[in-house]
C-alpha atoms as a PDB file:
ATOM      1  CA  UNK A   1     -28.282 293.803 138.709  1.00  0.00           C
ATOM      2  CA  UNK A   2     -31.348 294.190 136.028  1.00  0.00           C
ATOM      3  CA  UNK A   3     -35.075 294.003 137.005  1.00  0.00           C
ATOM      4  CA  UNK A   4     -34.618 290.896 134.652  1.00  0.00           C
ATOM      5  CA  UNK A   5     -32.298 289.189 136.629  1.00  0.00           C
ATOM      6  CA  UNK A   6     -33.964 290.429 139.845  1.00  0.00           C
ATOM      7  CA  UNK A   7     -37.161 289.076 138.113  1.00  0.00           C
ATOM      8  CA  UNK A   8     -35.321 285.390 137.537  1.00  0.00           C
ATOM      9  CA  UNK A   9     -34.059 284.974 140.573  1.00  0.00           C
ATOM     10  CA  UNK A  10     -37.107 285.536 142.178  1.00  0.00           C
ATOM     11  CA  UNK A  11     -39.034 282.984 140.069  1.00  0.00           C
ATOM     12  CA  UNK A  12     -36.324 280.144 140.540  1.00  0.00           C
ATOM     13  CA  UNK A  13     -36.334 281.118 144.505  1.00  0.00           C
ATOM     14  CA  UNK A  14     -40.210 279.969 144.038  1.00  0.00           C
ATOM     15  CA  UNK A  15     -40.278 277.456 142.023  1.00  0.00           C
ATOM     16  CA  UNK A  16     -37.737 275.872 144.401  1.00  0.00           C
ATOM     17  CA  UNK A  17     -40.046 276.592 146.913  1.00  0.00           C
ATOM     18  CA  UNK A  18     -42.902 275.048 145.185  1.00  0.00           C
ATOM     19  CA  UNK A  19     -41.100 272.102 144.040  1.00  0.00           C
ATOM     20  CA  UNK A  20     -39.980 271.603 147.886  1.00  0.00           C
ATOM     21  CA  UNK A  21     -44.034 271.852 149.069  1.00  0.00           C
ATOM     22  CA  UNK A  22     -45.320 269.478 146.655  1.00  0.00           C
ATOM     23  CA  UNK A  23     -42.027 266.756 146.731  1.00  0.00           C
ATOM     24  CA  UNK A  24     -43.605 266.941 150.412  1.00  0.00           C
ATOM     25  CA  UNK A  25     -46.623 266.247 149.296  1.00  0.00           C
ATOM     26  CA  UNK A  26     -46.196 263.082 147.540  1.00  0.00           C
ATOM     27  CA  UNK A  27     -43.107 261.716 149.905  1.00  0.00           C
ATOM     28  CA  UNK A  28     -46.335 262.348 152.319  1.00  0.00           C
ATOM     29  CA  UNK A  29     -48.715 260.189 150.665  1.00  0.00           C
ATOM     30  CA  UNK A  30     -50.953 263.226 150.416  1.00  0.00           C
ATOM     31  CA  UNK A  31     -50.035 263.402 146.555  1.00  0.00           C
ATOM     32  CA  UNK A  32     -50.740 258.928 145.808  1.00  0.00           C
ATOM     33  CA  UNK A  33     -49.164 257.780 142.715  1.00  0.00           C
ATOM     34  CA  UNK A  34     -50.970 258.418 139.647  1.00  0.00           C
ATOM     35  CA  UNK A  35     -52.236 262.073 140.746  1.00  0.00           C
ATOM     36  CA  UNK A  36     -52.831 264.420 138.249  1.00  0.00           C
ATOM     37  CA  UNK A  37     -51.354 267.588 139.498  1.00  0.00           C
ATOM     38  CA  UNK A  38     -53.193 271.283 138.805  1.00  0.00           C
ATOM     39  CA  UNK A  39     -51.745 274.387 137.810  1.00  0.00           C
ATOM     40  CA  UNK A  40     -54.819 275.963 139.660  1.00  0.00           C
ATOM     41  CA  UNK A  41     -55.135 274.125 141.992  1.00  0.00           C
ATOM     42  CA  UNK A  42     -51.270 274.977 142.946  1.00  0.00           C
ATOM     43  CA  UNK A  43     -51.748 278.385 142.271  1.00  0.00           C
ATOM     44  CA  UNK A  44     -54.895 278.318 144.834  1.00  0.00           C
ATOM     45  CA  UNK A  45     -53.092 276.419 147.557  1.00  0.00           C
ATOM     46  CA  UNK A  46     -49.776 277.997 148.005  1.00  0.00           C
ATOM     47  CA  UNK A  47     -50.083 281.787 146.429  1.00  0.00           C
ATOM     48  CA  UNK A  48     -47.533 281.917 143.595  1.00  0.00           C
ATOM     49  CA  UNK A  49     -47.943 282.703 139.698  1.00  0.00           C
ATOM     50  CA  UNK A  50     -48.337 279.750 137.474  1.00  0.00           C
ATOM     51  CA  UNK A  51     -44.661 280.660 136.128  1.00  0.00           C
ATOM     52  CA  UNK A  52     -42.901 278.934 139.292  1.00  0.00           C
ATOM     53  CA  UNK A  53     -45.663 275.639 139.041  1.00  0.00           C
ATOM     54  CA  UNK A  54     -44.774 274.904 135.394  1.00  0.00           C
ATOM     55  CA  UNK A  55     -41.044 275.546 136.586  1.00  0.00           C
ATOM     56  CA  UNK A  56     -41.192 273.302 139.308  1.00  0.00           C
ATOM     57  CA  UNK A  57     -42.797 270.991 137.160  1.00  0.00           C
ATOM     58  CA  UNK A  58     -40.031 270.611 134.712  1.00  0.00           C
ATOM     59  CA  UNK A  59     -37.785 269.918 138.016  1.00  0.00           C
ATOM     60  CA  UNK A  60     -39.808 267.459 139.751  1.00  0.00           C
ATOM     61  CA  UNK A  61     -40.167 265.559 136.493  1.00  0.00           C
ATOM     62  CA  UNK A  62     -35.844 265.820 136.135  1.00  0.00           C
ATOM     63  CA  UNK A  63     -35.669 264.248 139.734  1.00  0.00           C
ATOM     64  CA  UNK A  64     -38.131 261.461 138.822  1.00  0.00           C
ATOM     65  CA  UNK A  65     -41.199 262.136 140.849  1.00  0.00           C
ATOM     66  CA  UNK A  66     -43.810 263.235 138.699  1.00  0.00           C
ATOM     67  CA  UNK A  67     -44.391 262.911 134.308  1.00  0.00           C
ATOM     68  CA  UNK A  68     -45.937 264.971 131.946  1.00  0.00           C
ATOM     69  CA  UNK A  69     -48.071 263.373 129.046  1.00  0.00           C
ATOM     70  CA  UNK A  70     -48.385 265.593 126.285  1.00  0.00           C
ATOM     71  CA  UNK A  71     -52.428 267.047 126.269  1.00  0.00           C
ATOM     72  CA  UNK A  72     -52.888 265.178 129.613  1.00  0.00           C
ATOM     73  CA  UNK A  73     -51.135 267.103 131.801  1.00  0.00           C
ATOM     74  CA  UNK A  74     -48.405 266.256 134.704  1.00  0.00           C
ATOM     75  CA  UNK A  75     -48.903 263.065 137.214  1.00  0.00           C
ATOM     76  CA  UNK A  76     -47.253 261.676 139.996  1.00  0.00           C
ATOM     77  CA  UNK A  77     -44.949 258.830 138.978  1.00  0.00           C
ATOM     78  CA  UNK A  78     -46.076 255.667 139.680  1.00  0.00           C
ATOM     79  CA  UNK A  79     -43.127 253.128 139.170  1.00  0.00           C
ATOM     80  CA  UNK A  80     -44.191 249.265 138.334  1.00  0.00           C
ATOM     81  CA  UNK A  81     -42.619 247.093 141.315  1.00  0.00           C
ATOM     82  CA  UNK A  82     -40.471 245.177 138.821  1.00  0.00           C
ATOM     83  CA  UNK A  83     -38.766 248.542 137.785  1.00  0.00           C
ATOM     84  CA  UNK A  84     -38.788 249.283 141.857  1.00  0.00           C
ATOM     85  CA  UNK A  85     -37.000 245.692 142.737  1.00  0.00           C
ATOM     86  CA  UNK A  86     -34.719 246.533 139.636  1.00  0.00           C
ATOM     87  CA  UNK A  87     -33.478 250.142 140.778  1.00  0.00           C
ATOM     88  CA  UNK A  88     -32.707 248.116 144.245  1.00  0.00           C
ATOM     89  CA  UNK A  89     -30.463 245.942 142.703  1.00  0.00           C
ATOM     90  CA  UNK A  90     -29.051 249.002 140.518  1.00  0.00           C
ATOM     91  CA  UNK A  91     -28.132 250.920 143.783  1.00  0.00           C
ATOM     92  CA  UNK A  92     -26.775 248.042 145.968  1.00  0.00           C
ATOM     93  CA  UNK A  93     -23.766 247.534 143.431  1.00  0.00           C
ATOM     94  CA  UNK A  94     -23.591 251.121 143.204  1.00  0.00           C
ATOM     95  CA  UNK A  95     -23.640 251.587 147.295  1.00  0.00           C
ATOM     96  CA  UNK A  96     -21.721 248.764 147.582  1.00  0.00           C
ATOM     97  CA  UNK A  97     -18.424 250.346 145.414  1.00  0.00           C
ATOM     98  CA  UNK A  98     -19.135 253.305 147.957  1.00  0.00           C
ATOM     99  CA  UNK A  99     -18.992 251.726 150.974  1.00  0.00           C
ATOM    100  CA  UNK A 100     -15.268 250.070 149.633  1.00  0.00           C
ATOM    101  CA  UNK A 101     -14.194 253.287 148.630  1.00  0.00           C
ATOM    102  CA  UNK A 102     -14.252 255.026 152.148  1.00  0.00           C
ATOM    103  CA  UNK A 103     -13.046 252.496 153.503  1.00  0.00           C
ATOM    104  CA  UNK A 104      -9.981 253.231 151.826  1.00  0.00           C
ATOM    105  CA  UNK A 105     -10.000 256.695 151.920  1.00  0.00           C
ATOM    106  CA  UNK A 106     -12.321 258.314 155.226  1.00  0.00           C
ATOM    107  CA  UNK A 107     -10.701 260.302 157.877  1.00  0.00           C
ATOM    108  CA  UNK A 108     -11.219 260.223 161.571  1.00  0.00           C
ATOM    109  CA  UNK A 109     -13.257 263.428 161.347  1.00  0.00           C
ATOM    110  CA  UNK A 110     -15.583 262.022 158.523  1.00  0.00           C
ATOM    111  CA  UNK A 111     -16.091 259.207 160.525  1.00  0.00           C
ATOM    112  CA  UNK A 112     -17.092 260.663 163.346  1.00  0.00           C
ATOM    113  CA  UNK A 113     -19.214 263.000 161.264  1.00  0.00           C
ATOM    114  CA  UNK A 114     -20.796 259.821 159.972  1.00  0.00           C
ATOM    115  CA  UNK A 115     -21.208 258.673 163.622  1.00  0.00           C
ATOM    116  CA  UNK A 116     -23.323 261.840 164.510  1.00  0.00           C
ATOM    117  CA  UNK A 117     -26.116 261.415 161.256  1.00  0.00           C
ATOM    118  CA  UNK A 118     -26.117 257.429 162.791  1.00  0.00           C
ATOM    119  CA  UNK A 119     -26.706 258.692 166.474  1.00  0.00           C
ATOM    120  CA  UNK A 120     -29.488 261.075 165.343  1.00  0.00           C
ATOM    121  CA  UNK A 121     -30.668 258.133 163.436  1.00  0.00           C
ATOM    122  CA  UNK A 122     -30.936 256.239 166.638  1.00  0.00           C
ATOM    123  CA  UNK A 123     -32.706 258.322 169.068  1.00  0.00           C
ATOM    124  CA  UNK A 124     -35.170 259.034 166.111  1.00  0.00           C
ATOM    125  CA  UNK A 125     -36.003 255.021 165.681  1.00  0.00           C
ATOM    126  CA  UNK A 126     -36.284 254.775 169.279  1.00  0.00           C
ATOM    127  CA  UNK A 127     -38.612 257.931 169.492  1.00  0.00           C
ATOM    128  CA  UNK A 128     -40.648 256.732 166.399  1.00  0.00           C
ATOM    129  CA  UNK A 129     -40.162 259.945 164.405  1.00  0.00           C
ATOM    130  CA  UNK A 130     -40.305 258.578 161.274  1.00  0.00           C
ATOM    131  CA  UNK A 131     -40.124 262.053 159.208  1.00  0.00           C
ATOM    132  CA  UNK A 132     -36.920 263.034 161.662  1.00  0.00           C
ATOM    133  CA  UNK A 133     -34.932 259.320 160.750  1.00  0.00           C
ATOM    134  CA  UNK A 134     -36.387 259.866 156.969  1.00  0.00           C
ATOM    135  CA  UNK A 135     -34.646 263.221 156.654  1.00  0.00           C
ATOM    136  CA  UNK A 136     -30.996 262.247 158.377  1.00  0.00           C
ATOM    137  CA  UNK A 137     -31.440 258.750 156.838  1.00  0.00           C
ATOM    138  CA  UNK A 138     -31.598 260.389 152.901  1.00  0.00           C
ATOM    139  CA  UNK A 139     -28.893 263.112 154.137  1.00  0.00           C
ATOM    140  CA  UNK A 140     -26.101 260.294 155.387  1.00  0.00           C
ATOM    141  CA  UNK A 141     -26.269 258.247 152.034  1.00  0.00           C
ATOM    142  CA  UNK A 142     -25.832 261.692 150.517  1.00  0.00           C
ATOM    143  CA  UNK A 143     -22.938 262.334 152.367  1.00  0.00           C
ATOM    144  CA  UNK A 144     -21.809 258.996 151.930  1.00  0.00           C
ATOM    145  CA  UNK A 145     -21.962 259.687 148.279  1.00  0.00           C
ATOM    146  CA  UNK A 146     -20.264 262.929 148.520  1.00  0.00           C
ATOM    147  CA  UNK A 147     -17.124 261.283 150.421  1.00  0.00           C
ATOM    148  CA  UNK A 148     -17.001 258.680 147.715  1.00  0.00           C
ATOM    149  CA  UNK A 149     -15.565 261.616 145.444  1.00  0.00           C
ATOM    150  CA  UNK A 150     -17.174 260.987 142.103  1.00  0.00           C
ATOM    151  CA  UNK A 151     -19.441 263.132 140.564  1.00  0.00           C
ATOM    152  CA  UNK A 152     -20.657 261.056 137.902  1.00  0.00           C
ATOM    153  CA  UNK A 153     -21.693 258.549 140.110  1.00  0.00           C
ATOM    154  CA  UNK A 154     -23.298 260.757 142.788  1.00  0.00           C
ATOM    155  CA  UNK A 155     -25.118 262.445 140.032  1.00  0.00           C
ATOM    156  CA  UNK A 156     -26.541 258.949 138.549  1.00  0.00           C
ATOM    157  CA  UNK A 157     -27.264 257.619 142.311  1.00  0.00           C
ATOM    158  CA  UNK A 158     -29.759 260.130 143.039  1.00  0.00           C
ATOM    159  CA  UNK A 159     -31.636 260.342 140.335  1.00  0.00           C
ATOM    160  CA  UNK A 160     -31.980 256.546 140.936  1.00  0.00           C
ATOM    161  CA  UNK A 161     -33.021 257.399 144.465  1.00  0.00           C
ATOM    162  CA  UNK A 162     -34.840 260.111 143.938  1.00  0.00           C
ATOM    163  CA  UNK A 163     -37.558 257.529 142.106  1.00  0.00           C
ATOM    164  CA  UNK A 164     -37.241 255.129 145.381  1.00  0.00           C
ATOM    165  CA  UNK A 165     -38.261 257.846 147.766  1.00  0.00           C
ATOM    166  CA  UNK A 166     -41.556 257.109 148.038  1.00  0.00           C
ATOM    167  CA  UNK A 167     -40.998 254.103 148.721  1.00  0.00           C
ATOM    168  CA  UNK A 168     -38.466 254.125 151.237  1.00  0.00           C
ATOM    169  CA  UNK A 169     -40.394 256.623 153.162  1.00  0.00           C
ATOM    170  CA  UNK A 170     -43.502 254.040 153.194  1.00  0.00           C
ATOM    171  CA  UNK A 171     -41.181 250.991 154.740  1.00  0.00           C
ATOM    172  CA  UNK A 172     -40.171 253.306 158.064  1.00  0.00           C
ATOM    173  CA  UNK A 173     -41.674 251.229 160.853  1.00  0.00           C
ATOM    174  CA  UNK A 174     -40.780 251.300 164.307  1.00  0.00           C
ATOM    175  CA  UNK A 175     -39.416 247.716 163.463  1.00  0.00           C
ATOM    176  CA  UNK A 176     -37.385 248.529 160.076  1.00  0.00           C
ATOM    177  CA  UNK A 177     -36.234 252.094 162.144  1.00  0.00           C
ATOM    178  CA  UNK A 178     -34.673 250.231 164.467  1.00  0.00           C
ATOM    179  CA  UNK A 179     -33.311 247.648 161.765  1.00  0.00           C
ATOM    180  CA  UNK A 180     -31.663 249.955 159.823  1.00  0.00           C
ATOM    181  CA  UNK A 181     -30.153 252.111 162.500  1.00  0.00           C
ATOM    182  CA  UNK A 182     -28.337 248.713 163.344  1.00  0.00           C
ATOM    183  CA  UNK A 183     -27.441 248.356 159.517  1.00  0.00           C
ATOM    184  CA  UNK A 184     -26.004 252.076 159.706  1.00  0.00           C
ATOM    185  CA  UNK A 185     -23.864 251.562 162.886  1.00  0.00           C
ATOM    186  CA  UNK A 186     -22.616 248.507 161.081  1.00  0.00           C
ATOM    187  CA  UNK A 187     -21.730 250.556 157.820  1.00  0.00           C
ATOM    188  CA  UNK A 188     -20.028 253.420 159.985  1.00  0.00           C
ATOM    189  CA  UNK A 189     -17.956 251.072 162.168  1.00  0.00           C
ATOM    190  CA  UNK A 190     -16.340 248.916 158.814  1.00  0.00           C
ATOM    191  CA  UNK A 191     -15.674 252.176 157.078  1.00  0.00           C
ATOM    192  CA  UNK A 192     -14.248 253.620 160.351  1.00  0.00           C
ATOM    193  CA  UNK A 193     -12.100 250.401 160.859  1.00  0.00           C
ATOM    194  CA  UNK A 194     -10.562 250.387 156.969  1.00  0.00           C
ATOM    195  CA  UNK A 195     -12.130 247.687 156.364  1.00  0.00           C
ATOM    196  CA  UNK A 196     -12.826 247.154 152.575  1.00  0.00           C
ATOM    197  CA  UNK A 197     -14.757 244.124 152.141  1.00  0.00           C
ATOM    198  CA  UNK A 198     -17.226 244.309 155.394  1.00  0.00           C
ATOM    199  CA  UNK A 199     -17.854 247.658 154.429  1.00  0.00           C
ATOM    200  CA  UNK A 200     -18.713 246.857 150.805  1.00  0.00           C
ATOM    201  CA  UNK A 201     -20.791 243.858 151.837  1.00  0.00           C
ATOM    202  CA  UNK A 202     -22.601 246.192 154.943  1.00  0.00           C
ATOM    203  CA  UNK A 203     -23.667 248.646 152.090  1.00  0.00           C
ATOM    204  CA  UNK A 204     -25.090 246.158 149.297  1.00  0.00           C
ATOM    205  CA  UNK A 205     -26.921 244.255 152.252  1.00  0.00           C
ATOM    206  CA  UNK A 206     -28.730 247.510 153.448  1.00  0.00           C
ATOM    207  CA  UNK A 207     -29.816 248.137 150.294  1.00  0.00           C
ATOM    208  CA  UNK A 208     -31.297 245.102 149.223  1.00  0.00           C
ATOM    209  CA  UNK A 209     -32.849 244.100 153.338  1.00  0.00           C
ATOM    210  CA  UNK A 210     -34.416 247.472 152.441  1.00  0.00           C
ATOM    211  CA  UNK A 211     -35.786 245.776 148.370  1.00  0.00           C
ATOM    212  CA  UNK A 212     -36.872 242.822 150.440  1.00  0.00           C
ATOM    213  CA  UNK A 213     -38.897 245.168 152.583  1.00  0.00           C
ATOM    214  CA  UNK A 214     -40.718 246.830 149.300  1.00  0.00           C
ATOM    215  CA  UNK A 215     -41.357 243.540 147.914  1.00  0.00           C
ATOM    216  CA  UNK A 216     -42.949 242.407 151.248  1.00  0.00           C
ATOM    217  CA  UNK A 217     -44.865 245.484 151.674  1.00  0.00           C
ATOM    218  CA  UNK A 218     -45.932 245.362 147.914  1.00  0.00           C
ATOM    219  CA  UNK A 219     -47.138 241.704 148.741  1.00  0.00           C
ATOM    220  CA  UNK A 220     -49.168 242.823 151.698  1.00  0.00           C
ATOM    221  CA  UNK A 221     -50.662 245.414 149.749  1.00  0.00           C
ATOM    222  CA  UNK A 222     -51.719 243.404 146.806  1.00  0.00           C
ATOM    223  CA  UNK A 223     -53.331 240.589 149.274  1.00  0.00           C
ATOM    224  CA  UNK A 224     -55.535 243.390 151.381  1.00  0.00           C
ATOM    225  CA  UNK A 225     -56.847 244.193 147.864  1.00  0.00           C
ATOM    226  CA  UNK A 226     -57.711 240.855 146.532  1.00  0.00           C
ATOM    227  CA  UNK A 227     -61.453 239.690 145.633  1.00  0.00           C
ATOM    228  CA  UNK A 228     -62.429 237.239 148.370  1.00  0.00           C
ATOM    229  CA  UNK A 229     -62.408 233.625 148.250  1.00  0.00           C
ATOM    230  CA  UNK A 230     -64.246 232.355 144.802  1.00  0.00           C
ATOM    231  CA  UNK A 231     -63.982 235.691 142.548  1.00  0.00           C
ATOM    232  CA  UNK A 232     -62.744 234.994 138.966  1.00  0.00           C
ATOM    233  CA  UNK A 233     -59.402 233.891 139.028  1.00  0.00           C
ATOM    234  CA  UNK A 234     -58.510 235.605 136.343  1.00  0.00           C
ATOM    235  CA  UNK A 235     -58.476 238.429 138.480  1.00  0.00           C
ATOM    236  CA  UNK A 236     -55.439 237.575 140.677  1.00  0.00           C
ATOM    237  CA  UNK A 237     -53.367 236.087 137.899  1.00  0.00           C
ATOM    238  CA  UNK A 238     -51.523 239.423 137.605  1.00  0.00           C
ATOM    239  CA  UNK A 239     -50.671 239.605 141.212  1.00  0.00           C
ATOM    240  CA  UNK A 240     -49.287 236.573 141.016  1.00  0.00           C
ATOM    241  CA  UNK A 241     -47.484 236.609 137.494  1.00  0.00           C
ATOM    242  CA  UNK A 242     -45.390 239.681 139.179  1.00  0.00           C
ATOM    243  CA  UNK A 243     -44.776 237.462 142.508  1.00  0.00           C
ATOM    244  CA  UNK A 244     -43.561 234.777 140.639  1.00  0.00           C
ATOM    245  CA  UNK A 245     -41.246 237.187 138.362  1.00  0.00           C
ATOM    246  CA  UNK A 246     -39.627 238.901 141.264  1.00  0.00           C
ATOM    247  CA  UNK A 247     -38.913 235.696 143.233  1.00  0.00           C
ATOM    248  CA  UNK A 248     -37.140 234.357 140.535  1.00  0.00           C
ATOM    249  CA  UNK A 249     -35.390 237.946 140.043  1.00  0.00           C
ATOM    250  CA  UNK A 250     -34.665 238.159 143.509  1.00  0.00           C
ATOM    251  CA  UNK A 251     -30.974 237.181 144.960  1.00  0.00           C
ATOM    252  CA  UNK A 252     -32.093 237.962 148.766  1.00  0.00           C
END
């Protein structure tokens, strides 16, 4: 093999590594929204050349997570809730075709490969690990995906999800842990049991308990932040222009 190739390898192998540290990062809350990300700063923190940054860059902004605005620089993405409720509703139709599908087609020893991420999923929600459930929760809808058997689909699904991550990782509570380890046990057992239209209707409703969740969250959010009683009401009139937009969006 060249010193070329050697040389490319190399720089992928890092700028793989650097786009795993700062996905972390922002999945972490340590990078908010918004962010303007460094070269130096990333050259600085974790040791590598500038070469594997702009690299990881260019990947980070393919899986959603971060833009670049020409003369600006490169930012963490910050997604509008109404385009966050939307991709939701996107990916419970899309999750919902999935759960149907293997239904129809899953074997015993998928399913009881499915039953293992749901059990790890379990002990985590009852242990509070929120990072542990995070991890296995993102790896069995992959898996899911990759049972379903269609490429174009699975490729089209993550980008989707990809964008949600963030958010998803912010509505683990002990409470919603133990919610949707429920939801997955449900999911696993209709699959398991063939059957087609619980399955379906398990998938689409674990999606969109987990949109309601956002939207609550986003709601919560956007009242801690209000001016106190007697500001200009002008002020709050774009809170509640969104709340009234998703409410009449929403079909939960």
């Amino acid at each position: 093999m060249s010193t070329e190739n050697i040389a490319l390898l190399q720089g992928t192998s890092l700028a793989t590594l650097v786009q795993a540290e700062v996905e972390r990062l922002i999945l972490e809350g340590e990078l908010a929204p918004g962010a303007k990300l460094t070269e130096a700063d990333l050259v600085a923190r974790l040791g590598v050349s500038r070469g594997p940054i702009r690299e990881a860059f260019r990947m980070l902004e393919e899986a959603g997570l971060v833009r670049t605005e020409k003369n600006r620089g490169t930012f963490v993405r910050e997604l509008p809730i109404e385009e966050v409720l939307e991709i939701f509703e996107v990916r419970a139709l899309m999750d919902q075709h999935v759960g149907r599908k293997l239904a129809e087609t899953v074997s015993a020893a998928q399913a009881r490969e499915l039953r293992k991420f749901v059990e790890v999923m379990e002990t985590a929600a009852k242990a509070g690990d929120a990072a542990t459930f995070h991890l296995h929760n993102l790896q069995f809808h992959d898996r899911l995906l990759e049972l379903a058997g269609n490429a174009k689909l699975a490729s089209t699904y993550r980008k989707l999800t990809n964008e949600l991550r963030l958010h998803r990782r912010q509505n683990l509570t002990p409470e919603s842990m133990a919610v949707y380890a429920r939801e997955h046990r449900q999911i696993v057992r209709a699959i398991s049991a063939g059957d087609v239209e619980t399955a379906g209707r398990a998938m689409h409703d674990h999606v969109m308990n987990s949109r309601e969740r956002t939207w609550q969250r986003h709601l919560a959010t956007q009242a801690a932040s209000a001016p106190p009683a007697g500001a200009n009401a002008d002020a709050v009139e774009p809170v509640e222009a969104v709340a009234r937009t998703a409410r009449r969006r929403s079909p939960v």
